[in-house]
Protein backbone atom coordinates (compact mmCIF):
# COMPACT_ATOMS: atom_id res chain seq x y z
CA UNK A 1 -24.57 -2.29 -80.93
CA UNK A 2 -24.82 -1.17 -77.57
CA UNK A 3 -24.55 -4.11 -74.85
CA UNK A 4 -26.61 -3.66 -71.32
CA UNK A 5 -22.91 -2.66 -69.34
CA UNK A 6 -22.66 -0.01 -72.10
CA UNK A 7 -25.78 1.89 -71.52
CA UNK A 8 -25.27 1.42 -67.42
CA UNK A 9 -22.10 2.75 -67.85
CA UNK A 10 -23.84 5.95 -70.06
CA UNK A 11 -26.29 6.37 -67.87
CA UNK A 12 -23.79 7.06 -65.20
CA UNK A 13 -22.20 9.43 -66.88
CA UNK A 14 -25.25 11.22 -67.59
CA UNK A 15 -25.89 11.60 -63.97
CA UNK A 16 -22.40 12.66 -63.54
CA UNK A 17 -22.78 15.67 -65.91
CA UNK A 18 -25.58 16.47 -63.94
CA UNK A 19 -24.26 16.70 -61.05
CA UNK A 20 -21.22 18.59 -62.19
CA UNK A 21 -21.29 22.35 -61.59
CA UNK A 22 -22.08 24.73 -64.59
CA UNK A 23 -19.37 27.14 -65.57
CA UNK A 24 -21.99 29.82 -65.32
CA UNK A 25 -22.54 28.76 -61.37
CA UNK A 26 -17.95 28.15 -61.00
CA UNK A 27 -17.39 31.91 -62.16
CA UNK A 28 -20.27 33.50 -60.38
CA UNK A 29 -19.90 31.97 -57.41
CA UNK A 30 -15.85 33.01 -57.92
CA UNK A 31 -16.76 36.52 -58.41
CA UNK A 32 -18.98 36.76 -55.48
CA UNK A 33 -15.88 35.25 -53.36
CA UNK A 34 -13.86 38.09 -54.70
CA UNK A 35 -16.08 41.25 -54.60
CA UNK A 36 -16.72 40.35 -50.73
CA UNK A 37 -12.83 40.03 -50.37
CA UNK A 38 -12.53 43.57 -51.85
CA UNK A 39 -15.37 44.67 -49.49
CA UNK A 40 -13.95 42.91 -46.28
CA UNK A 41 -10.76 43.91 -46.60
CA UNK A 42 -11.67 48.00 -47.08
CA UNK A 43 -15.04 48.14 -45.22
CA UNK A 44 -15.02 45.54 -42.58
CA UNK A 45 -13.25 48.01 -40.12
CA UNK A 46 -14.35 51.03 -41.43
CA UNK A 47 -15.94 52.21 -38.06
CA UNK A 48 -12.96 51.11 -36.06
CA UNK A 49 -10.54 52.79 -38.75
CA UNK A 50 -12.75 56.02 -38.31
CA UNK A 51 -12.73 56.07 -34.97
CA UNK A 52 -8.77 54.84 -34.22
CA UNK A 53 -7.36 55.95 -37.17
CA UNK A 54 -9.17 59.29 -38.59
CA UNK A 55 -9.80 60.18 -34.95
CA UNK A 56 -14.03 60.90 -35.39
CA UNK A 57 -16.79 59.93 -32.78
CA UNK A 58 -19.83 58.32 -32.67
CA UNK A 59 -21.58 61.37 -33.66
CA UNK A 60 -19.21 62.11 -36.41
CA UNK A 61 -19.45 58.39 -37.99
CA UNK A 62 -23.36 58.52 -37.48
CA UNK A 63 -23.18 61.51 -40.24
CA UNK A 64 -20.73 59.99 -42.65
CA UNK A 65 -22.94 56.65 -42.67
CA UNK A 66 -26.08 58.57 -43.00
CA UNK A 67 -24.23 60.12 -46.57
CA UNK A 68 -23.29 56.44 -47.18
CA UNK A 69 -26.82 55.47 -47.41
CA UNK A 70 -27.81 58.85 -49.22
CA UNK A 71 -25.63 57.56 -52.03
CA UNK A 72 -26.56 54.15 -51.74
CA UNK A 73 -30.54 55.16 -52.14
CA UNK A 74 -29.79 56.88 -56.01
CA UNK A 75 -27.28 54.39 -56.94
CA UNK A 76 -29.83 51.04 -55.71
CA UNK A 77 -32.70 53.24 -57.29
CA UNK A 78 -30.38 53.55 -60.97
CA UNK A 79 -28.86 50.25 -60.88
CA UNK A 80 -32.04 48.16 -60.43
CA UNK A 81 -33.75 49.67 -63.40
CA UNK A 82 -30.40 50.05 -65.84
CA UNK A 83 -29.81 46.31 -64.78
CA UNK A 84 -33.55 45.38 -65.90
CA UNK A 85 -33.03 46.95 -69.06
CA UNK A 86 -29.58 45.49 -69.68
CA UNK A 87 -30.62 41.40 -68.68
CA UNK A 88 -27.95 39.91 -68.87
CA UNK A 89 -25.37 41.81 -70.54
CA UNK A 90 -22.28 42.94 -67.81
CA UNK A 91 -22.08 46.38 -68.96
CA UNK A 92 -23.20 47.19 -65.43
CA UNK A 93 -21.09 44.93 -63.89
CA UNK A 94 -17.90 46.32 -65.79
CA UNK A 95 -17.99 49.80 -63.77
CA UNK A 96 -18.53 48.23 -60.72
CA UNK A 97 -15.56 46.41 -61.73
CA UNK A 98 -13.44 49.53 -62.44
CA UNK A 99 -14.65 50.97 -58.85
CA UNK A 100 -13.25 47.74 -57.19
CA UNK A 101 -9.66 48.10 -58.40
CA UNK A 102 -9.83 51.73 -57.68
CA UNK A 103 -11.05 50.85 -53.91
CA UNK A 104 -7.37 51.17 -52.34
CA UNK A 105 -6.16 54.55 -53.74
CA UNK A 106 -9.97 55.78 -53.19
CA UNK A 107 -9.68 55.05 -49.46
CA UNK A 108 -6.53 56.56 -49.21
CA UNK A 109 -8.01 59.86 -50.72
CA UNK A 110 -10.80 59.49 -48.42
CA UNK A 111 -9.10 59.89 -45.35
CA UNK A 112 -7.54 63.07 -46.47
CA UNK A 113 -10.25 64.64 -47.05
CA UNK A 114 -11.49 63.52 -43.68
CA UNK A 115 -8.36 65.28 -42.19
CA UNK A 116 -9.67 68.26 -44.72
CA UNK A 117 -13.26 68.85 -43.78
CA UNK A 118 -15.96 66.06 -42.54
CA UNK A 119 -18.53 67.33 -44.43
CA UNK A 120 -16.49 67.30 -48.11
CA UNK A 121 -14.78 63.62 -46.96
CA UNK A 122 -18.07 61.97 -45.96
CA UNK A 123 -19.74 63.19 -49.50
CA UNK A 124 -16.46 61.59 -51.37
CA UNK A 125 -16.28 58.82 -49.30
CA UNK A 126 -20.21 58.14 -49.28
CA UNK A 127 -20.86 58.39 -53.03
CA UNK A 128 -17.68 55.88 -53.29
CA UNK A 129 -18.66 53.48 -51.11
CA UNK A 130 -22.24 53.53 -52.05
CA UNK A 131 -21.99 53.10 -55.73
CA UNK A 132 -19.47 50.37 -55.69
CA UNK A 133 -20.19 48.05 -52.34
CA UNK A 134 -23.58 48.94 -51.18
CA UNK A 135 -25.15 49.57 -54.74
CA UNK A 136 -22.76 47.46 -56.36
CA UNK A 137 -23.49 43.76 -54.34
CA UNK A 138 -27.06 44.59 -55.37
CA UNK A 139 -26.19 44.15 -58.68
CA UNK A 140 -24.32 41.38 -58.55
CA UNK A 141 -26.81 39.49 -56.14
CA UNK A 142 -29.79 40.03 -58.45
CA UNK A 143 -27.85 39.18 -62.01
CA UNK A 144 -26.78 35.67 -60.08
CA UNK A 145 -30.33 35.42 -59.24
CA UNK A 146 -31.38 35.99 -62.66
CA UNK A 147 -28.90 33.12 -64.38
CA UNK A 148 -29.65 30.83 -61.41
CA UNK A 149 -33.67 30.66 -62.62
CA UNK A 150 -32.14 30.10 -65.97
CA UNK A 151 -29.68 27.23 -64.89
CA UNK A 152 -29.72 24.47 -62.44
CA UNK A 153 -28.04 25.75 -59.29
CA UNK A 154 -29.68 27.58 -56.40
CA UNK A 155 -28.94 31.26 -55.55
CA UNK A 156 -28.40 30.69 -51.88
CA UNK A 157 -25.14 28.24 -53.01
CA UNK A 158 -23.82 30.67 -55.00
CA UNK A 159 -24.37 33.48 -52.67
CA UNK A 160 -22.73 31.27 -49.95
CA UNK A 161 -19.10 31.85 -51.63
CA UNK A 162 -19.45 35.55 -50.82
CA UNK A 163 -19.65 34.60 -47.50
CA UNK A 164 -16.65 32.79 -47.44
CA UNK A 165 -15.48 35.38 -49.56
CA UNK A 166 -16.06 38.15 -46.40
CA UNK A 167 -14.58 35.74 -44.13
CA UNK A 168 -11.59 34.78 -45.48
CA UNK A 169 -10.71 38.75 -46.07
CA UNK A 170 -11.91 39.23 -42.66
CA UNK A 171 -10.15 36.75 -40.40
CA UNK A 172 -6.70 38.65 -41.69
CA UNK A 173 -8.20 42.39 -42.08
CA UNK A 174 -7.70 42.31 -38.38
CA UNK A 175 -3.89 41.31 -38.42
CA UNK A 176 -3.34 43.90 -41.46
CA UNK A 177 -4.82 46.56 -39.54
CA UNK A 178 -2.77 46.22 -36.73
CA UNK A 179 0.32 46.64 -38.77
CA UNK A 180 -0.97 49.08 -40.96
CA UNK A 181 -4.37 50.00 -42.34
CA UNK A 182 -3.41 50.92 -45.42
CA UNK A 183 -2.71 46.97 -46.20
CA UNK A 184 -6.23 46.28 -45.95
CA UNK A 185 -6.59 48.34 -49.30
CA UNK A 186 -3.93 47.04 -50.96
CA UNK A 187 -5.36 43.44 -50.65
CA UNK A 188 -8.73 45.09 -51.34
CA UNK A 189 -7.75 46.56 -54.96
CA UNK A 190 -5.60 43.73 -56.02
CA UNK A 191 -8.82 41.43 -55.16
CA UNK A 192 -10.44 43.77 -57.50
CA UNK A 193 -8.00 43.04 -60.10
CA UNK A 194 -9.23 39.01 -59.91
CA UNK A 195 -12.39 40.26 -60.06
CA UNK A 196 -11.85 41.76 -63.21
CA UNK A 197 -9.61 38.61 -64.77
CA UNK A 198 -13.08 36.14 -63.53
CA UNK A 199 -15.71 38.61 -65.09
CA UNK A 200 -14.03 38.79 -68.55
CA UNK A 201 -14.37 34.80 -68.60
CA UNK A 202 -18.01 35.15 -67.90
CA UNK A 203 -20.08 34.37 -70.33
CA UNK A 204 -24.03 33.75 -70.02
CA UNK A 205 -25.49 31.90 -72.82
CA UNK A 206 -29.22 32.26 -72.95
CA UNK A 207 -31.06 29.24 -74.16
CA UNK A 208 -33.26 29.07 -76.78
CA UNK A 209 -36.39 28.61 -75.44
CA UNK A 210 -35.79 31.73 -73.04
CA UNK A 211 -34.59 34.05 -75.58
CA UNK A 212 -37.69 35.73 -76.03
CA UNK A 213 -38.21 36.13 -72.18
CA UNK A 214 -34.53 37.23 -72.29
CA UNK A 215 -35.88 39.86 -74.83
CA UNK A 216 -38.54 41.16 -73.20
CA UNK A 217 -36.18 41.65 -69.89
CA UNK A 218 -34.33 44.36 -71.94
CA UNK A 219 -37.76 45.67 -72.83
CA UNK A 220 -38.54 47.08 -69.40
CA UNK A 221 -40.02 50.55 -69.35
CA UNK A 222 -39.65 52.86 -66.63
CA UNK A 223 -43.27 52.96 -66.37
CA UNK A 224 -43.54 49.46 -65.87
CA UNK A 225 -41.10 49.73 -63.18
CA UNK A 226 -43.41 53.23 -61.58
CA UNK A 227 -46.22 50.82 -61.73
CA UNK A 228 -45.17 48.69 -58.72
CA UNK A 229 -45.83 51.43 -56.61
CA UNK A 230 -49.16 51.21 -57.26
CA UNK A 231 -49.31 47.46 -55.47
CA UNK A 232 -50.08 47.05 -52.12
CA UNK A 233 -47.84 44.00 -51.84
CA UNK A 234 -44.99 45.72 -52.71
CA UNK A 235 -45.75 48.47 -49.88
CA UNK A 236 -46.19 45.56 -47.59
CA UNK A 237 -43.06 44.14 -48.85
CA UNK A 238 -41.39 47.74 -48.00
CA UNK A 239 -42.70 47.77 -44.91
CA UNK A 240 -40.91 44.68 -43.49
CA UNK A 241 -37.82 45.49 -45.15
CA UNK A 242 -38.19 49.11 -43.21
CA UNK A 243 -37.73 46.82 -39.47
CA UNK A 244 -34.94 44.35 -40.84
CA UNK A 245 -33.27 46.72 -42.43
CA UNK A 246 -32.33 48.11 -39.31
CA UNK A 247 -29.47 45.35 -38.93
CA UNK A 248 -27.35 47.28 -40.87
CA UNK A 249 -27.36 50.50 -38.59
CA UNK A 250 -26.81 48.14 -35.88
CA UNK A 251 -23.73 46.41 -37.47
CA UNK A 252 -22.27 50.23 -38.86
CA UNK A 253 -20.39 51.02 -35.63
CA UNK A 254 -20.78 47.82 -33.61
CA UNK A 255 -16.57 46.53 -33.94
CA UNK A 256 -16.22 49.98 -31.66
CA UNK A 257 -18.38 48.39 -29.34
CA UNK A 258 -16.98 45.38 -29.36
CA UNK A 259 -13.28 46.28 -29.27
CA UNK A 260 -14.18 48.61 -26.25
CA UNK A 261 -14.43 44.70 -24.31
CA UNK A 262 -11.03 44.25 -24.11
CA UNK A 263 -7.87 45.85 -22.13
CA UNK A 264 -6.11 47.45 -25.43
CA UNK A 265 -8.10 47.97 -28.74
CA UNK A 266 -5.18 46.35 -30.65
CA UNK A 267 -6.35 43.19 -28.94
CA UNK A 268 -10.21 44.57 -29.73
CA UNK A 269 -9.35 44.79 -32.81
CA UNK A 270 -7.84 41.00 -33.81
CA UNK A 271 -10.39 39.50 -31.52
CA UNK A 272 -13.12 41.14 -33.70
CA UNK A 273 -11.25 39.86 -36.89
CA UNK A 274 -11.75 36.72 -35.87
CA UNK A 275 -15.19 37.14 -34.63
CA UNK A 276 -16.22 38.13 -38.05
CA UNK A 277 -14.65 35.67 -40.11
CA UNK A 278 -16.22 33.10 -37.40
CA UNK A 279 -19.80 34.72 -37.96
CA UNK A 280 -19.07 34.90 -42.07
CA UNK A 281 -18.13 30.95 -42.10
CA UNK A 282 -21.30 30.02 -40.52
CA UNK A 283 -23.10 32.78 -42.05
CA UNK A 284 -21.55 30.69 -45.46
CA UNK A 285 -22.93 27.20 -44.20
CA UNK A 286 -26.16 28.88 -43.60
CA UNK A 287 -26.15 30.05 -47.38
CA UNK A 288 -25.96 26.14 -48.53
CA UNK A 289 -29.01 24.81 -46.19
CA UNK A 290 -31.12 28.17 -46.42
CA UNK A 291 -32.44 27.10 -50.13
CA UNK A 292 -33.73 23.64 -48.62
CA UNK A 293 -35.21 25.34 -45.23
CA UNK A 294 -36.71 28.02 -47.31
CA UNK A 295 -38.48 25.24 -50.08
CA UNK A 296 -39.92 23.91 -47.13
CA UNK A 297 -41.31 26.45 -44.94
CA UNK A 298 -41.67 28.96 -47.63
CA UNK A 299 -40.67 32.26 -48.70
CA UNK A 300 -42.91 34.39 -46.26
CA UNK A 301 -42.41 32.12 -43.55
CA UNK A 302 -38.79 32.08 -43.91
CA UNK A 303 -38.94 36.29 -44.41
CA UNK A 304 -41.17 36.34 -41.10
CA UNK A 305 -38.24 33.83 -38.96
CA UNK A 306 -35.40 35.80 -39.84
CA UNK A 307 -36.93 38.89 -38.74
CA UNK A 308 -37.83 37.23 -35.56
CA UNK A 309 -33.73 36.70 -35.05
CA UNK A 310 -32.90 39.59 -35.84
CA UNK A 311 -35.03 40.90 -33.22
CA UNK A 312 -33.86 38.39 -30.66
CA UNK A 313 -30.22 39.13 -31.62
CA UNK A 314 -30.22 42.84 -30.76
CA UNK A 315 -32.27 42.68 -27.97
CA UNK A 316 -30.08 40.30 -26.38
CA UNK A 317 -27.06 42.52 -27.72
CA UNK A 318 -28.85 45.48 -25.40
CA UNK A 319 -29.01 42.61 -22.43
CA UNK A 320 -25.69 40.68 -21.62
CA UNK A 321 -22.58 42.12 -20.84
CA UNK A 322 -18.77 40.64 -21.66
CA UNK A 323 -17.30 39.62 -24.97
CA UNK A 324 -18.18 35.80 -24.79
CA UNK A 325 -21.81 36.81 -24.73
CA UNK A 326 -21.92 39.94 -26.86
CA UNK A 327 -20.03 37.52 -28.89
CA UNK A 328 -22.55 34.69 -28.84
CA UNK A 329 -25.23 37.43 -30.06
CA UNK A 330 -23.88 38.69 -33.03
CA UNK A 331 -23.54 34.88 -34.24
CA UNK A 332 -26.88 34.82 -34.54
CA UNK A 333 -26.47 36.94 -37.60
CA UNK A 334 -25.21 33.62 -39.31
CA UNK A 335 -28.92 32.09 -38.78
CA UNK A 336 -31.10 35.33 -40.16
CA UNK A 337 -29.31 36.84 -43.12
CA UNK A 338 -28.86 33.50 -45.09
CA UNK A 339 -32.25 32.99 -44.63
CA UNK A 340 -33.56 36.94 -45.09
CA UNK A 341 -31.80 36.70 -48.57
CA UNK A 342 -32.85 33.45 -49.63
CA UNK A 343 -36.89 34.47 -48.96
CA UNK A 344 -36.43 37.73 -50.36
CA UNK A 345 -35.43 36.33 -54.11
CA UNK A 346 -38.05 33.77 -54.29
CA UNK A 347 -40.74 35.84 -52.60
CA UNK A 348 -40.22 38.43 -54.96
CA UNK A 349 -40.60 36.02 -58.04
CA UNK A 350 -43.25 34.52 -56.46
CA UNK A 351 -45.77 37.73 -56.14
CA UNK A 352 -44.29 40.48 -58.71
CA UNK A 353 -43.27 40.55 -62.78
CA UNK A 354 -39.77 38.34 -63.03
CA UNK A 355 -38.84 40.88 -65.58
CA UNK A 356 -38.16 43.46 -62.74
CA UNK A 357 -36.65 41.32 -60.55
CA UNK A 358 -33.21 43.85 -60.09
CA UNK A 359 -35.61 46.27 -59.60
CA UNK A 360 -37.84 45.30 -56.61
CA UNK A 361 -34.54 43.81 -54.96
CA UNK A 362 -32.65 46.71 -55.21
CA UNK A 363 -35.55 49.58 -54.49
CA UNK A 364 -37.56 47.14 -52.49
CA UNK A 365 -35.10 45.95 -50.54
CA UNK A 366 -31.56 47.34 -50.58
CA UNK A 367 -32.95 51.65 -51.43
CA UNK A 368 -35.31 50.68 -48.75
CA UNK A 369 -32.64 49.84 -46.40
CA UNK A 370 -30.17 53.38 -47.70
CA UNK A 371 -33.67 55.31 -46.69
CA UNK A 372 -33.57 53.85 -43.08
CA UNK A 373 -29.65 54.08 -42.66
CA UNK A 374 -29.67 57.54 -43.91
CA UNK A 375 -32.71 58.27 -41.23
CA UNK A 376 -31.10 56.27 -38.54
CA UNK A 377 -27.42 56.73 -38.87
CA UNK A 378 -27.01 59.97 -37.30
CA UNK A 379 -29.63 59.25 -34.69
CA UNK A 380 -27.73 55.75 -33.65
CA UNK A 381 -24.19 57.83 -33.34
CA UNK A 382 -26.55 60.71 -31.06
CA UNK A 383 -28.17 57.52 -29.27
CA UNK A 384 -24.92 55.77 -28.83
CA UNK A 385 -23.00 58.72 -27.48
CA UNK A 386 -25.76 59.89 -25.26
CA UNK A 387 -27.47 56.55 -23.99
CA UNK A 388 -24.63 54.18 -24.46
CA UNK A 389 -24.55 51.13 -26.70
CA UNK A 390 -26.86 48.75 -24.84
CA UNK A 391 -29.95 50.65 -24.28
CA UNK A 392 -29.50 51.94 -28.40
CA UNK A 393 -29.63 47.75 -29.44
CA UNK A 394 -32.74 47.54 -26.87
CA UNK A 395 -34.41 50.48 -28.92
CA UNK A 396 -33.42 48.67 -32.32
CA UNK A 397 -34.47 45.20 -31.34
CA UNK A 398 -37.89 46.42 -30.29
CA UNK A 399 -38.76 48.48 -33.48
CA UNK A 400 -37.20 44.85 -35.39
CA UNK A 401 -39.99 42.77 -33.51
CA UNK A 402 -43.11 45.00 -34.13
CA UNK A 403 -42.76 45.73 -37.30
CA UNK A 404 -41.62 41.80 -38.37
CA UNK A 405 -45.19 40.80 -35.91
CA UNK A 406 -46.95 43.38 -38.32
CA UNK A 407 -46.02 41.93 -41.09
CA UNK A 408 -47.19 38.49 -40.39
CA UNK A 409 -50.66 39.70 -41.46
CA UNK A 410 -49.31 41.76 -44.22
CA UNK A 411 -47.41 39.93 -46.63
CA UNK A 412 -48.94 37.60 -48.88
CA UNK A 413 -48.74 33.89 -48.10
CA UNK A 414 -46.71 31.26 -50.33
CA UNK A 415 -48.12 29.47 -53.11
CA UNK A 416 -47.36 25.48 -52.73
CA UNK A 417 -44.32 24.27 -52.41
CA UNK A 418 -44.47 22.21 -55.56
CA UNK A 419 -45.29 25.09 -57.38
CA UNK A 420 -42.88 27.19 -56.00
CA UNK A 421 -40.28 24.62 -56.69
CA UNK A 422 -41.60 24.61 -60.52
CA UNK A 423 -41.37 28.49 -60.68
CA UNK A 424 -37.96 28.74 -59.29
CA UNK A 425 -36.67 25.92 -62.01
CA UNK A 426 -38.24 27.28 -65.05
CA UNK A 427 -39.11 30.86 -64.65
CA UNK A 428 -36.73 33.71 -66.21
């Protein structure tokens, strides 16, 4: 029989299971650290590797990003609806895995194609880099998503160890590049390797009372996925996603910019590393408080405020002058993206069919962004090369704000917080 101490003592245990973290959320959240260390560590300098190392301008990297986003667009368009179709099965996630340990030796043959011809290295090196990191994170982003509704942890805390993920690779990819570039892709494929090691231990089970939800995931037509472009939502959705967006033609070729500060670009160079990592480790904090902040003020609300910083950040990046300050701007990336991310998964199950969530992310809002860099790239190297790099981060800001005001009366407000809080817990 069972004394009073006895069942005090099980009920603490209970709440101690509770608390501790699923195995689902441990190996996600581990795989997320590791795909942004292979991403870091080969793309986080890419502009300033271009530009020191391969010897191209402004104009030059404006074309090769454009092709980037070209082969970002298909691969986002194919990987949304494949990963719909699949659920949760990895099958996806196993040749993303293969394209992560090939990441080093892929780089490598980039750049001699680059030393070759620019238009046959920017296809290579676009359809690379787009299928594995900027279609690939997609992916990955949406299938954590997906087991977080089925689980008990938050997508924004397991999201926030890719953060850390970028800035740990970061804070060194500066040091490593100063020694030699090439180290940078070493780390990045053997981080691939992990990768590989932590995804063969994943595995989702899908409870019970889901399974038929589960089911009808893998059920997804390709007319129910044509059908969401017969919404208006979703169009207003696309529309603020065509402003913010616009952070990542900002961020392609701002390390030159910032390494141009200083009195040697080896000096640029570290001092960037560092600025990144700083901006990533906040950006990581952010991740673990945006879920609360988000709850509270809801998903539109929160989509509507980080467009707002983002607007304020590259206007002011157009404005001051001086590392400290240029500095002090491009932290403010740490406020809006945790926060942009967070609001764009629970916005998304909040107004369209769960079933398609990998779809609307990834054509809503990632193919949506590969449209705009492919249209803006090569106009930002023109801009940048003609106008300089203040007046270009004016013109961005500016386009950021009116379109973000715009959608204020566009997007469809949030349902109650207690119901939102009920959807996010038990939907699938």
């Amino acid at each position: 029989m069972l004394t009073l101490s006895s069942w005090h003592i099980i009920r603490y245990e209970i709440a101690l299971m509770k608390k501790r973290p699923s195995r689902s959320y441990l190996l996600l959240s581990a795989l997320l650290f590791f795909f942004f260390v292979t991403w870091s560590s080969s793309s986080s300098l890419l502009s300033i590797w271009l530009h020191q190392e391969v010897g191209l301008n402004s104009a030059d990297m404006g074309i090769i990003f454009s092709v980037l986003s070209v082969s970002a667009l298909f691969a986002q368009v194919f990987y949304g609806f494949i990963q719909d179709r699949l659920g949760l099965r990895k099958n996806l996630l196993w040749l993303i895995t293969a394209l992560l340990i090939l990441s080093g030796p892929a780089y490598l043959l980039f750049s001699y194609l680059l030393s070759v011809n620019i238009l046959l290295g920017s296809v290579f090196g676009g359809l690379f880099v787009g299928l594995t990191f900027n279609g690939g994170i997609g992916v990955l982003e949406s299938y954590t998503e997906r087991v977080s509704r089925q689980s008990t942890f938050e997508f924004g805390r397991a999201r926030m160890w890719g953060s850390l993920g970028w800035a740990v690779a970061t804070f060194f990819a500066g040091l490593l590049f100063n020694i030699n570039p090439n180290l940078n892709f070493l780390v990045a494929s053997c981080s691939g390797v992990v990768f590989f090691c932590l995804l063969a231990r994943l595995k989702i089970a899908v409870p019970a009372s889901m399974e038929k939800l589960e089911i009808g995931a893998k059920s997804v037509s390709l007319e129910d996925a044509l059908r969401l472009l017969t919404l208006p939502r979703f169009w207003a959705l696309i529309f603020f996603v065509i402003g913010t967006c616009i952070y990542g033609v900002y961020d392609q070729q701002f390390p030159v910019y910032f390494s141009s500060q200083f009195p040697t670009l080896k000096e640029g160079n570290a001092m960037f590393g560092y600025l990144n990592s700083l901006q990533v480790f906040l950006e990581a904090a952010g991740m673990f408080c945006a879920p609360w902040l988000v709850n509270r003020i809801g998903a539109k609300n929160g989509l509507i405020f980080a467009g707002m910083v983002m607007a304020l950040r590259m206007i002011a990046s157009g404005m001051v002058a001086g590392p400290l300050l240029i500095s002090i701007t491009k932290l403010l990336h740490a406020v809006e993206l945790p926060i942009l991310l967070v609001s764009i998964f629970k916005y998304n199950s909040l107004n369209f069919d769960k079933r398609l969530s990998s779809t609307i992310y990834l054509v809503g809002f990632a193919c949506t962004s590969s449209i705009i860099g492919t249209v803006l790239s090569p106009l930002a190297g023109f801009s940048y090369e003609k106008f300089g790099f203040a007046q270009s981060y004016l013109i961005m800001g500016i386009m950021v704000f009116c379109t973000t005001f715009i959608s204020i009366f566009l997007l469809r407000s949030n349902k109650s917080s207690s119901e939102q809080s009920f959807l996010q817990q038990g939907a699938v």
